[in-house]
Structures are given as structure tokens and as C-alpha cells.
N, C-alpha and C. Protein backbone atom coordinates (compact mmCIF):
# COMPACT_ATOMS: atom_id res chain seq x y z
N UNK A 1 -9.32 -44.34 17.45
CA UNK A 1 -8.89 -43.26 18.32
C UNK A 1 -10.06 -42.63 19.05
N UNK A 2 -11.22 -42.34 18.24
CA UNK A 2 -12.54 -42.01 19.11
C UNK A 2 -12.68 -42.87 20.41
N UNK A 3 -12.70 -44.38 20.11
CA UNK A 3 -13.28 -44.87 21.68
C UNK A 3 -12.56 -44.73 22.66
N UNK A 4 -10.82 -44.65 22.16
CA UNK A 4 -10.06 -44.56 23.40
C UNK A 4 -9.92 -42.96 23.85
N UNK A 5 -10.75 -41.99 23.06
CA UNK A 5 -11.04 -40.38 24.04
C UNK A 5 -12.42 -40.63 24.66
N UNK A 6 -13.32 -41.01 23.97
CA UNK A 6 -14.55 -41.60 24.95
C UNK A 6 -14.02 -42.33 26.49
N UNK A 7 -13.67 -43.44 26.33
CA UNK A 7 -13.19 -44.40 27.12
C UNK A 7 -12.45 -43.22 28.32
N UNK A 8 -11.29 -42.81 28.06
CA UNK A 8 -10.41 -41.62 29.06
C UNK A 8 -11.45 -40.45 29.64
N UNK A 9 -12.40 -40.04 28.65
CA UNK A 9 -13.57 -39.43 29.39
C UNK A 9 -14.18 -39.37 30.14
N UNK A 10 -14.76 -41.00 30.28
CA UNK A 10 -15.24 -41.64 30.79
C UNK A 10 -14.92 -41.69 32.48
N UNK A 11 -13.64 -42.57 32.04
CA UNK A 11 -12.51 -42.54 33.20
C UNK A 11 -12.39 -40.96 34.39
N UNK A 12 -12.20 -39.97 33.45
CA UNK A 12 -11.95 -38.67 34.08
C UNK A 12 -13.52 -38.43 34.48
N UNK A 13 -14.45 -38.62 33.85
CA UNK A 13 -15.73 -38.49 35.23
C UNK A 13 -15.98 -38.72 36.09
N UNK A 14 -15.67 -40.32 35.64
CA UNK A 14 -15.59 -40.86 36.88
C UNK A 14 -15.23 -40.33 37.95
N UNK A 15 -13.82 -40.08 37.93
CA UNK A 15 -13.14 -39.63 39.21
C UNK A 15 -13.60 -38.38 39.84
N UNK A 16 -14.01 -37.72 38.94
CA UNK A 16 -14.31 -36.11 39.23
C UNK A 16 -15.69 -36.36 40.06
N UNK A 17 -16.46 -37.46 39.37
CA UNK A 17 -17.24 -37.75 40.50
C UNK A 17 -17.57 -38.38 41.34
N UNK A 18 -16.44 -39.66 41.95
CA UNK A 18 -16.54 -39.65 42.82
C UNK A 18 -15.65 -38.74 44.06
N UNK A 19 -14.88 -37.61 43.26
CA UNK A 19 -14.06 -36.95 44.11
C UNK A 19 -15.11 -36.17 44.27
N UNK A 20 -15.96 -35.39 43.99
CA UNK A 20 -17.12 -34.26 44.26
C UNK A 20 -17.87 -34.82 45.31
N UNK A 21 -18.71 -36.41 45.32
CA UNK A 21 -19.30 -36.94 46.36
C UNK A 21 -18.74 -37.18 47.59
N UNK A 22 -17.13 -36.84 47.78
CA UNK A 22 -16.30 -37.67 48.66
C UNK A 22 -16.58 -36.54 49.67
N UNK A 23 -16.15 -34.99 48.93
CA UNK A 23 -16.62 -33.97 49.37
C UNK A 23 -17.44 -33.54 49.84
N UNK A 24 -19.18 -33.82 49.24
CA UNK A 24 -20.17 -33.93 50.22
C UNK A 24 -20.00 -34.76 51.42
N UNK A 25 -19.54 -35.56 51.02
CA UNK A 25 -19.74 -36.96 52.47
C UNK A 25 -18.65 -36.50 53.41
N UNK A 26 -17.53 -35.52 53.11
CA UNK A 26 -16.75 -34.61 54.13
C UNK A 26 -17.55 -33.73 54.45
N UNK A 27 -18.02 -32.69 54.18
CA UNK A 27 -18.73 -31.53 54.52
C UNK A 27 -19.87 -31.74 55.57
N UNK A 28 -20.29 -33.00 55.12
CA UNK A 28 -21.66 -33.47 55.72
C UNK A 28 -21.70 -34.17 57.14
N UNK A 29 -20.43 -34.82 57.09
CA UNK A 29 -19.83 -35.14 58.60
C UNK A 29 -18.95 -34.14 59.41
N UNK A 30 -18.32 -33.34 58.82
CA UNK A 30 -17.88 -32.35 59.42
C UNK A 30 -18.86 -31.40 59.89
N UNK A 31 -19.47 -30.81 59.32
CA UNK A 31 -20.85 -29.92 59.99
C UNK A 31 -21.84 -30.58 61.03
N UNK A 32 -21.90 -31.68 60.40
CA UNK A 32 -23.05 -32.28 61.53
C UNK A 32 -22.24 -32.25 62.56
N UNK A 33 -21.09 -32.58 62.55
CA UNK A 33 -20.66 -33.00 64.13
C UNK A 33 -20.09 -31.76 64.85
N UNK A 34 -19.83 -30.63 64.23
CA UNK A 34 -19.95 -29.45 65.00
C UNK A 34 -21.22 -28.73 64.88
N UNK A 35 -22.02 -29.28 64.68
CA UNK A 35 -23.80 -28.78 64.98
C UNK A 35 -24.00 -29.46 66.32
N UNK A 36 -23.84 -30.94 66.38
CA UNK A 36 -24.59 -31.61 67.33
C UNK A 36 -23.59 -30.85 68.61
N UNK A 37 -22.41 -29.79 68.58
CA UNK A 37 -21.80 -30.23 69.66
C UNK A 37 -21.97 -28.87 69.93
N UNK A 38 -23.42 -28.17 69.32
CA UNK A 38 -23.45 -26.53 70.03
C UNK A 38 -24.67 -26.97 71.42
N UNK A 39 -24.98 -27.98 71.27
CA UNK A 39 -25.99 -28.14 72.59
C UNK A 39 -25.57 -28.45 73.93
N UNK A 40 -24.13 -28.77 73.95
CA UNK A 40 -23.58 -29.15 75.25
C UNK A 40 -22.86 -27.49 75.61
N UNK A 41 -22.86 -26.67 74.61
CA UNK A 41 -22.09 -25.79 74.44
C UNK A 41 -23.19 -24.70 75.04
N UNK A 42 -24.19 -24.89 74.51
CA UNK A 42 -25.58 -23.91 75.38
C UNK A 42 -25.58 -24.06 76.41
N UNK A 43 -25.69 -25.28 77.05
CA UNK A 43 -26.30 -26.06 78.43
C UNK A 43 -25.46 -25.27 79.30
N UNK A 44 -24.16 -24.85 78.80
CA UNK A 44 -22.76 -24.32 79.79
C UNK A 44 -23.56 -22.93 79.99
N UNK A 45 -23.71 -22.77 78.89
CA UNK A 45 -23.68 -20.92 79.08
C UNK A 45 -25.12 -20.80 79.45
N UNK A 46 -26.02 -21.95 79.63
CA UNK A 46 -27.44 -21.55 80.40
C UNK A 46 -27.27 -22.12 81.82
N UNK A 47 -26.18 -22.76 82.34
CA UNK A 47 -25.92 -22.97 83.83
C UNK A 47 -26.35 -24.22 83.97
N UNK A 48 -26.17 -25.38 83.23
CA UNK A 48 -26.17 -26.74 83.26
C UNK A 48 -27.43 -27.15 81.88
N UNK A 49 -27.15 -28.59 81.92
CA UNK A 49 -28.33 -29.14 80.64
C UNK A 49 -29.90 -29.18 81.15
N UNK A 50 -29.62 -29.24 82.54
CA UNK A 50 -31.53 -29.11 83.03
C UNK A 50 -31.72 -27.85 83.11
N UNK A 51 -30.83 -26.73 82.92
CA UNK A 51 -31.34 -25.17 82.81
C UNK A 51 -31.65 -24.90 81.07
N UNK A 52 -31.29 -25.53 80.67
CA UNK A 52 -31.73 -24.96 79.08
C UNK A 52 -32.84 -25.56 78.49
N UNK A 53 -33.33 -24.40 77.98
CA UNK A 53 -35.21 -24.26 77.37
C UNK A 53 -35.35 -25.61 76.82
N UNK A 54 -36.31 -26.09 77.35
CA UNK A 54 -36.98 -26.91 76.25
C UNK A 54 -37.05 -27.48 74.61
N UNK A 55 -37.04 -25.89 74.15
CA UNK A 55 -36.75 -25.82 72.81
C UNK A 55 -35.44 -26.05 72.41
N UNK A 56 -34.52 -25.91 72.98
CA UNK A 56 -33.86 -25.96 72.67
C UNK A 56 -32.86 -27.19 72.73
N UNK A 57 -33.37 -28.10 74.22
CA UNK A 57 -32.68 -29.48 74.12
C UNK A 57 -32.81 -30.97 73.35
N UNK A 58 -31.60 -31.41 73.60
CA UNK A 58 -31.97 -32.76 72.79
C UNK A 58 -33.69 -33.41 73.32
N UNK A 59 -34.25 -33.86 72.25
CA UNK A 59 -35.21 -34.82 72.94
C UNK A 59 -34.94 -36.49 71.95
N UNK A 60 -35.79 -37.39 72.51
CA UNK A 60 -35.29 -38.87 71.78
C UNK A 60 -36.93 -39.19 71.07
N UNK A 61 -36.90 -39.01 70.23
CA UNK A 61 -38.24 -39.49 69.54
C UNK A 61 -37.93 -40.59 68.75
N UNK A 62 -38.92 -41.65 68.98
CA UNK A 62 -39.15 -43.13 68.22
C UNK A 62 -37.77 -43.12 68.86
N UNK A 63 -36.77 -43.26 69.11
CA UNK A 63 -35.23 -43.82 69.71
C UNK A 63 -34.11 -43.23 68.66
N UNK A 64 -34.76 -41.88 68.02
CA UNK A 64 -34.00 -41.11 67.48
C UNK A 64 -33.22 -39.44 68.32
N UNK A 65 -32.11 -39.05 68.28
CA UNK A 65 -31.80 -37.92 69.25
C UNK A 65 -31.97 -36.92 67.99
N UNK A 66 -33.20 -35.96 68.29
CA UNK A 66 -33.12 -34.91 67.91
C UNK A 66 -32.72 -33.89 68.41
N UNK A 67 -32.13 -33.04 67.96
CA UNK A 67 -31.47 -32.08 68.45
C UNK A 67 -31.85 -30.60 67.69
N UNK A 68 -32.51 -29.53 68.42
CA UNK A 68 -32.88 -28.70 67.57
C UNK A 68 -31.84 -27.96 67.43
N UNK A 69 -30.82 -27.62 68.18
CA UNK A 69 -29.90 -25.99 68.27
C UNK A 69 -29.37 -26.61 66.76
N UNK A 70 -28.72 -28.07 66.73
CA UNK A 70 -28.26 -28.60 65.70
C UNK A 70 -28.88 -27.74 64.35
N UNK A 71 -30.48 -28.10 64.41
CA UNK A 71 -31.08 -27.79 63.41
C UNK A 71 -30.64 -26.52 63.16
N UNK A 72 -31.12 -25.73 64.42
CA UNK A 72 -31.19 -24.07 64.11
C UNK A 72 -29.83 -23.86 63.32
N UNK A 73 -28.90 -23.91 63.95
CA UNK A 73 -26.99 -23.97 63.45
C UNK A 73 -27.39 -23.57 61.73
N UNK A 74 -27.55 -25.35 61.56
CA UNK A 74 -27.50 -25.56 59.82
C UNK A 74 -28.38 -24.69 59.56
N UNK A 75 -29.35 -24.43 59.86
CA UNK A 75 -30.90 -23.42 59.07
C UNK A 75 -29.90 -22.14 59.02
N UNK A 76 -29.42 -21.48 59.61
CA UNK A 76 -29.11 -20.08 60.29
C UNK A 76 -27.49 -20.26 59.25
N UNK A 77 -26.85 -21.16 58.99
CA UNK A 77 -25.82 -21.11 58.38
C UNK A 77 -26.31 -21.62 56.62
N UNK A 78 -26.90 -22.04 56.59
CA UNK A 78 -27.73 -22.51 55.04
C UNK A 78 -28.27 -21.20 54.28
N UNK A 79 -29.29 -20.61 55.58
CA UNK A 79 -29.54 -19.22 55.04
C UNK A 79 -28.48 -17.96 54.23
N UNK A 80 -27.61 -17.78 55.53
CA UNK A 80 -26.44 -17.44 55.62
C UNK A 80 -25.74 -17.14 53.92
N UNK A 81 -25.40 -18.84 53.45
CA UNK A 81 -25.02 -19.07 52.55
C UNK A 81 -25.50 -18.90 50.72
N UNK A 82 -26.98 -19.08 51.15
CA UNK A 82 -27.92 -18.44 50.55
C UNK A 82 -27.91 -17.22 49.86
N UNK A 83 -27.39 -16.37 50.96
CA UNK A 83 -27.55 -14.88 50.79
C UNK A 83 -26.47 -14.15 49.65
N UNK A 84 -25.12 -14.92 49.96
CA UNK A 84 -23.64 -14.85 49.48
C UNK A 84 -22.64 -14.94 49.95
N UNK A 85 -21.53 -14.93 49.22
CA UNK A 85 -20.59 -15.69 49.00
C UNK A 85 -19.87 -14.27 50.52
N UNK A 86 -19.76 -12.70 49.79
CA UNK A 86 -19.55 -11.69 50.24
C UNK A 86 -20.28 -11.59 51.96
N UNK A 87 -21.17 -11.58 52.00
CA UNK A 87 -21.89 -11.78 53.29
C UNK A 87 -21.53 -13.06 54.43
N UNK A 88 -21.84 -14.05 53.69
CA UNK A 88 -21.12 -15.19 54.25
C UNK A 88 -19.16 -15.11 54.99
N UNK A 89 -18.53 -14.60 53.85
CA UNK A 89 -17.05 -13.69 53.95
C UNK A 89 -17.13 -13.33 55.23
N UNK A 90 -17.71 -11.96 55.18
CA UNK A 90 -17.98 -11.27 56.27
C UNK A 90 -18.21 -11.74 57.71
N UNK A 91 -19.13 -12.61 57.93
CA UNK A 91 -19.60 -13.81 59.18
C UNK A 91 -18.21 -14.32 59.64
N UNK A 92 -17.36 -14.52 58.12
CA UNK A 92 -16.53 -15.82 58.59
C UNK A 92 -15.28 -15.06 59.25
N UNK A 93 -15.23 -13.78 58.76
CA UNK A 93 -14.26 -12.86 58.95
C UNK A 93 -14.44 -12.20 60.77
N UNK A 94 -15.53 -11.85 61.10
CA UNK A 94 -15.79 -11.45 62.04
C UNK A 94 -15.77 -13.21 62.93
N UNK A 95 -16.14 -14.41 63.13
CA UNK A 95 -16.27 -15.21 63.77
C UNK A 95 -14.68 -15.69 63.88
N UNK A 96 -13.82 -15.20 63.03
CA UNK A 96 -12.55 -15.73 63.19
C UNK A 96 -11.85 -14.78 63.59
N UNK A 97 -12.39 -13.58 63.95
CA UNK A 97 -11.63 -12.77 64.72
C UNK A 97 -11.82 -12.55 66.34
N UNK A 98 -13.28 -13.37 66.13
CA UNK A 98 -13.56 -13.58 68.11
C UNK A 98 -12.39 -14.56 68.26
N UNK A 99 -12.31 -15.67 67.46
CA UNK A 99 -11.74 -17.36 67.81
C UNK A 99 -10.50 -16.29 67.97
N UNK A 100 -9.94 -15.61 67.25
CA UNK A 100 -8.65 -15.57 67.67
C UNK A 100 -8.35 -14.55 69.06
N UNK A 101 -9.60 -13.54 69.01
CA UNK A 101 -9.31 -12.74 70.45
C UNK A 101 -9.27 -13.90 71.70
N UNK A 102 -9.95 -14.62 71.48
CA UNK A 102 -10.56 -16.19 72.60
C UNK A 102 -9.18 -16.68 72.72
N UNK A 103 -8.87 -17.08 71.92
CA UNK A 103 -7.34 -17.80 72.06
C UNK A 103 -6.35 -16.73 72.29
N UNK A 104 -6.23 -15.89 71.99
CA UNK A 104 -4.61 -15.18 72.56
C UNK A 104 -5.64 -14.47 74.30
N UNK A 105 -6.60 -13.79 74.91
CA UNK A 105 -6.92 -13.77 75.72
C UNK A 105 -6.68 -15.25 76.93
N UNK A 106 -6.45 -16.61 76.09
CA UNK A 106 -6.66 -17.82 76.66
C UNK A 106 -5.05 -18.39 77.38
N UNK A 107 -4.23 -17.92 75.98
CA UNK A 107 -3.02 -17.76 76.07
C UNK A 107 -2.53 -16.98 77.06
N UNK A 108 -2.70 -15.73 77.22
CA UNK A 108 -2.15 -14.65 77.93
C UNK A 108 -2.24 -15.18 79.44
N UNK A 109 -3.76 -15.34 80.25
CA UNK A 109 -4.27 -15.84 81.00
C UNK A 109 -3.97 -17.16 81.27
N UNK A 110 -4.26 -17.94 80.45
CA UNK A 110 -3.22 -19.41 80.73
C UNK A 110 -1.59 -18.94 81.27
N UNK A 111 -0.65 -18.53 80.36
CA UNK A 111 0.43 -18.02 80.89
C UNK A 111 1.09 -17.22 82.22
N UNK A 112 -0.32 -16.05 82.60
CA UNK A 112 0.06 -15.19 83.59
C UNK A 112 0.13 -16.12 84.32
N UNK A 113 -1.11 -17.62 85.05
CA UNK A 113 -1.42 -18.21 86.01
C UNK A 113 -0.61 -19.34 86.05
N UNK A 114 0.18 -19.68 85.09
CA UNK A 114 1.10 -21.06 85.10
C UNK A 114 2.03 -20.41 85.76
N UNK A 115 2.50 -18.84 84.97
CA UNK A 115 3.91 -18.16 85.81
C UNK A 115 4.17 -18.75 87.25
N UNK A 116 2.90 -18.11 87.49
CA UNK A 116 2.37 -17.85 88.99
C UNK A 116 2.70 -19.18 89.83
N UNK A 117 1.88 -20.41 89.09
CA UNK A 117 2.00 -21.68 90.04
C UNK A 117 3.25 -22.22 89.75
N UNK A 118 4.14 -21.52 89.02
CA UNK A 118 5.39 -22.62 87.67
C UNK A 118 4.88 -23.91 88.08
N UNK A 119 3.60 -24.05 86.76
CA UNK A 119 3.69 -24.68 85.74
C UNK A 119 3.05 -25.93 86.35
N UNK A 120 2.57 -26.03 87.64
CA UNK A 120 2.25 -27.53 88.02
C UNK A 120 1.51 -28.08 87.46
N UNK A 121 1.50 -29.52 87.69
CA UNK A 121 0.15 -30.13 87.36
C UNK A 121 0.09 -30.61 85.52
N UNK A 122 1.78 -30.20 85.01
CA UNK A 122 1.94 -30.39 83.94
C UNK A 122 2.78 -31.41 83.67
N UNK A 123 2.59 -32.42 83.04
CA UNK A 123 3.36 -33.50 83.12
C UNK A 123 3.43 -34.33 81.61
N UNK A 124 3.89 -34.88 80.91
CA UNK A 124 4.03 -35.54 79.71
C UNK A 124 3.67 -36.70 80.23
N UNK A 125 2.96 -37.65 79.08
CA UNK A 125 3.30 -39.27 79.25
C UNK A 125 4.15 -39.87 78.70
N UNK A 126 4.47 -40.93 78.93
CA UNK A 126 5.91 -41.82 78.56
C UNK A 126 5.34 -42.76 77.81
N UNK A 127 6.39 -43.66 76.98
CA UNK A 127 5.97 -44.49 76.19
C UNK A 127 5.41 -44.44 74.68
N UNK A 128 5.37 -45.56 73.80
CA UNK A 128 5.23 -45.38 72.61
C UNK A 128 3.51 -45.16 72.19
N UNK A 129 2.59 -45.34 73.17
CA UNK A 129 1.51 -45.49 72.73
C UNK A 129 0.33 -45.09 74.33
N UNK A 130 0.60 -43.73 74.30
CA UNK A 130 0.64 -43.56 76.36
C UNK A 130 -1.03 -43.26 76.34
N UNK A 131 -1.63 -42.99 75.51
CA UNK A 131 -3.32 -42.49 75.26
C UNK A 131 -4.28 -43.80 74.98
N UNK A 132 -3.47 -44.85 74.15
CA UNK A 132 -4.01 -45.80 74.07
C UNK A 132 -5.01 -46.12 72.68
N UNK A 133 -6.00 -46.12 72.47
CA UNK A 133 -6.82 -46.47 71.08
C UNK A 133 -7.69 -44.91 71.45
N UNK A 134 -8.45 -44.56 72.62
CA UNK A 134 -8.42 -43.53 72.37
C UNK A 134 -7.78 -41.97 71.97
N UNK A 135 -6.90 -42.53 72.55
CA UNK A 135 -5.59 -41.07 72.34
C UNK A 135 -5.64 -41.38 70.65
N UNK A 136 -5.05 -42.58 70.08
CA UNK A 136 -5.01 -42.33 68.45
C UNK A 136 -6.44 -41.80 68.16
N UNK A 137 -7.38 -42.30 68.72
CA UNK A 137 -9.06 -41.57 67.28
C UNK A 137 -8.67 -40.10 67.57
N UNK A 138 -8.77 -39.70 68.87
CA UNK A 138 -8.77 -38.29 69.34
C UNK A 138 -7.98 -37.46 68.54
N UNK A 139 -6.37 -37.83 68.34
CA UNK A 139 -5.50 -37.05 67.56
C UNK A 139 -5.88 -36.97 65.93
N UNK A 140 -6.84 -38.56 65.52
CA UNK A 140 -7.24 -38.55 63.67
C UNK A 140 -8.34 -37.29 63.75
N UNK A 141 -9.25 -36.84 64.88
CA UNK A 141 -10.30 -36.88 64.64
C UNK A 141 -9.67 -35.23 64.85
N UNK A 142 -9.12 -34.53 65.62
CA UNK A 142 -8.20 -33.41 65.25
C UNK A 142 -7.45 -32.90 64.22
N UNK A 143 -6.80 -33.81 63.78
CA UNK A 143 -6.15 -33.54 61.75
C UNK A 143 -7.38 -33.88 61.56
N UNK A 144 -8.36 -34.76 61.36
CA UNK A 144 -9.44 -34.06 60.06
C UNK A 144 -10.25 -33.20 60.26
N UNK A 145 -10.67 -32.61 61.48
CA UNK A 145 -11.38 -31.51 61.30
C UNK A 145 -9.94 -30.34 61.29
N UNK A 146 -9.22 -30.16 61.17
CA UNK A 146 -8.34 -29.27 60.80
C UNK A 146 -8.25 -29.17 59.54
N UNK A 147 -8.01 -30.31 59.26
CA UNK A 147 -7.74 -30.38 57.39
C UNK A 147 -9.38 -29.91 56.73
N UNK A 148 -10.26 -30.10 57.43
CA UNK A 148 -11.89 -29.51 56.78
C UNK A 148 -11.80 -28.76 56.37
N UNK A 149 -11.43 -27.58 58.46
CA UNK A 149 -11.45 -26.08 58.16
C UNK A 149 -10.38 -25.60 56.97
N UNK A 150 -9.14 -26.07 56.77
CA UNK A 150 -8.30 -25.54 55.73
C UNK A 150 -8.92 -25.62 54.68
N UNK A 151 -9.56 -26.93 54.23
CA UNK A 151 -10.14 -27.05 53.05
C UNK A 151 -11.61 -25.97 52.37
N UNK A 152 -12.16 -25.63 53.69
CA UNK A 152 -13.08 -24.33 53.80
C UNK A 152 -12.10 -23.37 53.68
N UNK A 153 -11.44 -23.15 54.05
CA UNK A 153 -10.98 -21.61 54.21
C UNK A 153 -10.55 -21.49 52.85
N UNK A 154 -9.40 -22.07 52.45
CA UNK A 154 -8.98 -22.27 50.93
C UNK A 154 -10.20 -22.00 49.51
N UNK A 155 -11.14 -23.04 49.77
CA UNK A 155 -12.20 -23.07 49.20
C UNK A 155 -12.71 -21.40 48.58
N UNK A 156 -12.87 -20.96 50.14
CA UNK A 156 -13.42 -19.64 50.00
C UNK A 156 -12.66 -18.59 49.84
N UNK A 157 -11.21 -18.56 49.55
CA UNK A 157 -10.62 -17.45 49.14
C UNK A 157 -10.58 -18.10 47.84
N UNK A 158 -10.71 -18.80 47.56
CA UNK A 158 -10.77 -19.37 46.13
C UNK A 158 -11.77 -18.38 45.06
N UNK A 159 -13.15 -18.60 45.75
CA UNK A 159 -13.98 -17.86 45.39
C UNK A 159 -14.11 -16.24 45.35
């Protein structure tokens, strides 16, 4: 009876760890790829990619794309996290209350101006497969960073 609770032990680590690593290797692609995508996001709000600082743009070293804002992001959110759980809260609380002023301001404004034109320029596609191989990644790559953020948000009322 001992080897077969060893043995099931065993088994249940297993899983626990490779479910814990699966998690890093989510977290780790999910962040990076909304890091790398605050530099196209600067370039806007500095009035194109040849208006933004130096420091701050991609450069290609050895045939690698470094990207500092990337860096700064993670440094500035690592810290962040560092500090606590409560503090961190707070960031996430206030940053999700711009996202949502952004979106119902986006809404409202989207709406007044569709009134206005009714609605042109809006059209559905037809067919079983109308986006093509990109339309499917685009829609996976939407459920999983959705399912991330849930999995963050959850996470942290958890805590």
C-alpha cells in the first residue's frame, strides 16, 4: 500500500507541475506580447515612429529587435509587483477604470456619429469561413488573451 501512495504522489506532482510551468509559459507570452506592442502605441502619441526618442525605439542589434519601452513596461510593472499585492490592486483598479471611461466615451461617440451617417460603411461578410486563416488566428489570439486577463483578474481577487 506504501508504493501505490508514493506512486499517486508522484503522479499528483507531476501534474501540479507541469500545470504551474504551463502557467509561466502563459504569463510569459501574454506579457511579452503586450509589452512589445506599447512601442507602436508611443510612436502614435509622439506623432509617428521617426518622431519618437531614440531611447525609446526599437533598435536591431546582432539581428536581434530590442525594444526598450518593452523593457521599461516589465521593469515598471515587476517593480510594481514587488511592492504588493495592495498597491499593485490599486494600479489595477485605477487602470481599469480609464479602460472603461475609454470604452463607454468610445461607445457613446462611436454611436452619436453612426446615428448621424446611419450606420454606413457597415457591412457583414458572408460565408462559412469569410476572414480566411487569418480571421481564425486573429479570433484564437482574442479568446486567449481574454481568457489571460480573466485568469489575472480572478487570480488577484483570489489573493
Amino acid at each position: 500500500m506504501h508504493a501505490q501512495s508514493v506512486r499517486i504522489l508522484v503522479i499528483y506532482c507531476s501534474i501540479a507541475w507541469l500545470i504551474g510551468w504551463a502557467l509561466i509559459l502563459e504569463y510569459t507570452i501574454g506579457g511579452s506580447a503586450i509589452a512589445r506592442g506599447i512601442s507602436p502605441n508611443l510612436a502614435i502619441y509622439f506623432g509617428g515612429e521617426d518622431k519618437l526618442p531614440a531611447v525609446l525605439a526599437r533598435h536591431i542589434v546582432f539581428g536581434i529587435v530590442v525594444d526598450p519601452s518593452a523593457a521599461l513596461l516589465v521593469l515598471g510593472v515587476t517593480v510594481l509587483l514587488c511592492i504588493g499585492i495592495k498597491e499593485s490592486s490599486l494600479v489595477q483598479a485605477l487602470v481599469t477604470a480609464l479602460n472603461v471611461c475609454a470604452m463607454v466615451f468610445v461607445i457613446i461617440a462611436g454611436g452619436y456619429l453612426a446615428c448621424q451617417t446611419g450606420w454606413n460603411g457597415y457591412h457583414l461578410s458572408s460565408g462559412y469561413f469569410p476572414y480566411g486563416f487569418n480571421g481564425l488566428l486573429s479570433g484564437s489570439a482574442t479568446v486567449f488573451f481574454s481568457y489571460i486577463g480573466f485568469d489575472v483578474v480572478a487570480g488577484t481577487t483570489e489573493e
